[in-house]
C-alpha atoms as a PDB file:
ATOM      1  CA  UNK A   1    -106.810-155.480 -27.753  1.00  0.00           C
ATOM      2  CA  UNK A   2    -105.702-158.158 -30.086  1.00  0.00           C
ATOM      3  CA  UNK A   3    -105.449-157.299 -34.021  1.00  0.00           C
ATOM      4  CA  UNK A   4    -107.977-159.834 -34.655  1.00  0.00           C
ATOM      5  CA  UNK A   5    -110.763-158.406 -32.082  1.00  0.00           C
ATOM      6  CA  UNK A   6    -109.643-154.770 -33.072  1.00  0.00           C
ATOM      7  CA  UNK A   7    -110.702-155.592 -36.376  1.00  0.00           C
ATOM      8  CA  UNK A   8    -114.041-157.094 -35.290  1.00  0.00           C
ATOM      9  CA  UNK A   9    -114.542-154.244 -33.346  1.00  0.00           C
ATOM     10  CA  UNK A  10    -114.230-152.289 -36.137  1.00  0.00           C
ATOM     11  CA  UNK A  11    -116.379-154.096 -37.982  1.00  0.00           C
ATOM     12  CA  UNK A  12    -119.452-153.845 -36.154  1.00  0.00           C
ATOM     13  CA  UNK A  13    -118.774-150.036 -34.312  1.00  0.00           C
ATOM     14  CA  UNK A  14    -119.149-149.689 -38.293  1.00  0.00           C
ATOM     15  CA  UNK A  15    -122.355-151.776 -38.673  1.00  0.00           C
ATOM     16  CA  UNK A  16    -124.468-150.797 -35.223  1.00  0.00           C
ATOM     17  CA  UNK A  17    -123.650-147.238 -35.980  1.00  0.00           C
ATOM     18  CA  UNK A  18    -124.872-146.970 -39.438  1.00  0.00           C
ATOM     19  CA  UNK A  19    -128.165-148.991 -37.693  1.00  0.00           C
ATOM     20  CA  UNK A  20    -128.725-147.231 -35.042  1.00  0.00           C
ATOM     21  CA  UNK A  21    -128.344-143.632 -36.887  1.00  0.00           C
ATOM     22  CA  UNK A  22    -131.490-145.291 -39.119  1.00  0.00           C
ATOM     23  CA  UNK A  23    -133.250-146.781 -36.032  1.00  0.00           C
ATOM     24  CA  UNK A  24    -133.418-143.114 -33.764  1.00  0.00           C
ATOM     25  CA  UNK A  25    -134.798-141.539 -36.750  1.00  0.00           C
ATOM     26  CA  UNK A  26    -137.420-144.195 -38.004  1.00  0.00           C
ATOM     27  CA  UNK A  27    -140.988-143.478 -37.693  1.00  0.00           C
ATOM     28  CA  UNK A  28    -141.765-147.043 -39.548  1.00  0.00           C
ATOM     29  CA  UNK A  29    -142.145-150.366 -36.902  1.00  0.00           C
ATOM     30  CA  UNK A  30    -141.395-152.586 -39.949  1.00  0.00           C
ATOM     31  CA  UNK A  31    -138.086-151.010 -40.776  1.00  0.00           C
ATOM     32  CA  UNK A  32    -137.448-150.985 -37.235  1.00  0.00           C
ATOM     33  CA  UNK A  33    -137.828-154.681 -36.378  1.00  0.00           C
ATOM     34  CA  UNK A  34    -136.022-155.431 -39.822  1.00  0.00           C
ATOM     35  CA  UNK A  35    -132.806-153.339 -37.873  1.00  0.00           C
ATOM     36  CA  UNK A  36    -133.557-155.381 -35.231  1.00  0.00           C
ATOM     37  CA  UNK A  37    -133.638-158.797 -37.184  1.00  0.00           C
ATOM     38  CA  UNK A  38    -130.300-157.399 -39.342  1.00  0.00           C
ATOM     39  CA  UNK A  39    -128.668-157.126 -35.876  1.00  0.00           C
ATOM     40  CA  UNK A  40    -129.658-159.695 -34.205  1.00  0.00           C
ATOM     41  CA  UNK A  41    -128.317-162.248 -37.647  1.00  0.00           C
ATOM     42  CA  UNK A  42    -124.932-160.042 -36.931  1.00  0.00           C
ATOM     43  CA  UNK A  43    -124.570-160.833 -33.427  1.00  0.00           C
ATOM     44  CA  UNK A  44    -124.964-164.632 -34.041  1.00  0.00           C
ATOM     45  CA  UNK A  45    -122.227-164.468 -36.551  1.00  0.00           C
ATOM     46  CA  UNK A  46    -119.685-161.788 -34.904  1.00  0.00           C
ATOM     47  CA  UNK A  47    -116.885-162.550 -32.518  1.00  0.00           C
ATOM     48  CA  UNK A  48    -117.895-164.464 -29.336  1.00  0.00           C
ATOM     49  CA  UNK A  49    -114.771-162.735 -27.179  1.00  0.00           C
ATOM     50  CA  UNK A  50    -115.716-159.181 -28.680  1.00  0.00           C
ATOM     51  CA  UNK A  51    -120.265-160.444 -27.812  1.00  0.00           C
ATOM     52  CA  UNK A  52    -119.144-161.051 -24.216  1.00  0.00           C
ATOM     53  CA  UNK A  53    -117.135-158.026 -24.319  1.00  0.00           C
ATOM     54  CA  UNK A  54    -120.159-156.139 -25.032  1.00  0.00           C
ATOM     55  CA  UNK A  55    -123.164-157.885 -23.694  1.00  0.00           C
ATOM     56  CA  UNK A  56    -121.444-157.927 -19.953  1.00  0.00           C
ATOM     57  CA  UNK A  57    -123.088-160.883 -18.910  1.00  0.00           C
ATOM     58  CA  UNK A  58    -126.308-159.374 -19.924  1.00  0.00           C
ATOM     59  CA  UNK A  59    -128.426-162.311 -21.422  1.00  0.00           C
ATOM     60  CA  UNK A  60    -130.532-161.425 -24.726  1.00  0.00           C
ATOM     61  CA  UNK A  61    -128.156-157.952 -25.357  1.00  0.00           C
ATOM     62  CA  UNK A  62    -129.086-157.020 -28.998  1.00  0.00           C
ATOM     63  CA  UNK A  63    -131.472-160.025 -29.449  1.00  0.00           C
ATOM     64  CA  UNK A  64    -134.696-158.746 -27.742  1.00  0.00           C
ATOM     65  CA  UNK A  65    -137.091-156.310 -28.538  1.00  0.00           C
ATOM     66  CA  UNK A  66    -137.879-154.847 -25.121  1.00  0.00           C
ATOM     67  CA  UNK A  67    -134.143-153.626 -24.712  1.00  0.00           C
ATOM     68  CA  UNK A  68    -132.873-153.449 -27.890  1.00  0.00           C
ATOM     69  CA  UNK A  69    -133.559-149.465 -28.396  1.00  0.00           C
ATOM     70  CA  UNK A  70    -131.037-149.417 -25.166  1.00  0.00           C
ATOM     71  CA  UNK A  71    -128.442-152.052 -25.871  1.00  0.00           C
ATOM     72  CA  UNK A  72    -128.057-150.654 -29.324  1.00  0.00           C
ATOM     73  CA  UNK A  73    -126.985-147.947 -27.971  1.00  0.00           C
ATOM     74  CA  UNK A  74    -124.881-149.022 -25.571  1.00  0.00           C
ATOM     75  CA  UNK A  75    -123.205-151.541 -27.907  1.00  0.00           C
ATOM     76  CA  UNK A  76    -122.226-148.650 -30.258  1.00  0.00           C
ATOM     77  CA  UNK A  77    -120.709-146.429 -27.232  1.00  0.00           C
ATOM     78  CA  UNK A  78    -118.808-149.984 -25.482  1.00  0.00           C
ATOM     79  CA  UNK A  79    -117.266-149.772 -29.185  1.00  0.00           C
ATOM     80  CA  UNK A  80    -116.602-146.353 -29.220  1.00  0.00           C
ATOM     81  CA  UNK A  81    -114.179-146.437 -26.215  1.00  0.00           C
ATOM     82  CA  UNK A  82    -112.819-149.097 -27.484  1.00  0.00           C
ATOM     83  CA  UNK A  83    -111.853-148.536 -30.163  1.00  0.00           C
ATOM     84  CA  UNK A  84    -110.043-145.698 -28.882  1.00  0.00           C
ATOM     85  CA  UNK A  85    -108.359-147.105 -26.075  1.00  0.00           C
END
């Protein structure tokens, strides 16, 4: 992986975890749609090559509602391996 997307990478393993370790555990809908809102603002900001990386050609990944409890989750594991590849 190049420095540049390793870093990104690192970046938002850091941010999604720290989010999603809030999210699992919240019993509140409005701090749950602000997680959702906070991640969604990342996405449109972070690294197209490392987005693509993650979203797999899955259209909406982290944007939507409906499948955001599950792409959350799979966006912090996708980071997880690689980060340690």
């Amino acid at each position: 992986m190049p420095p540049s997307l390793h870093s990104a990478a690192e970046q938002a393993y850091a941010f999604f975890h720290q989010k999603e370790k809030v999210y699992v555990h919240s019993t509140s809908e409005r701090e749950m749609d602000h997680i959702e809102d906070c991640i969604s603002s990342y996405v449109n900001t972070m690294s197209p090559a490392l987005y693509d990386a993650l979203a797999a050609g899955r259209a909406g990944y982290l944007r939507e509602h409906v499948t955001f409890p599950a792409d959350l989750r799979d966006a912090v594991s996708r980071l997880e391996h690689l980060l340690a590849a």
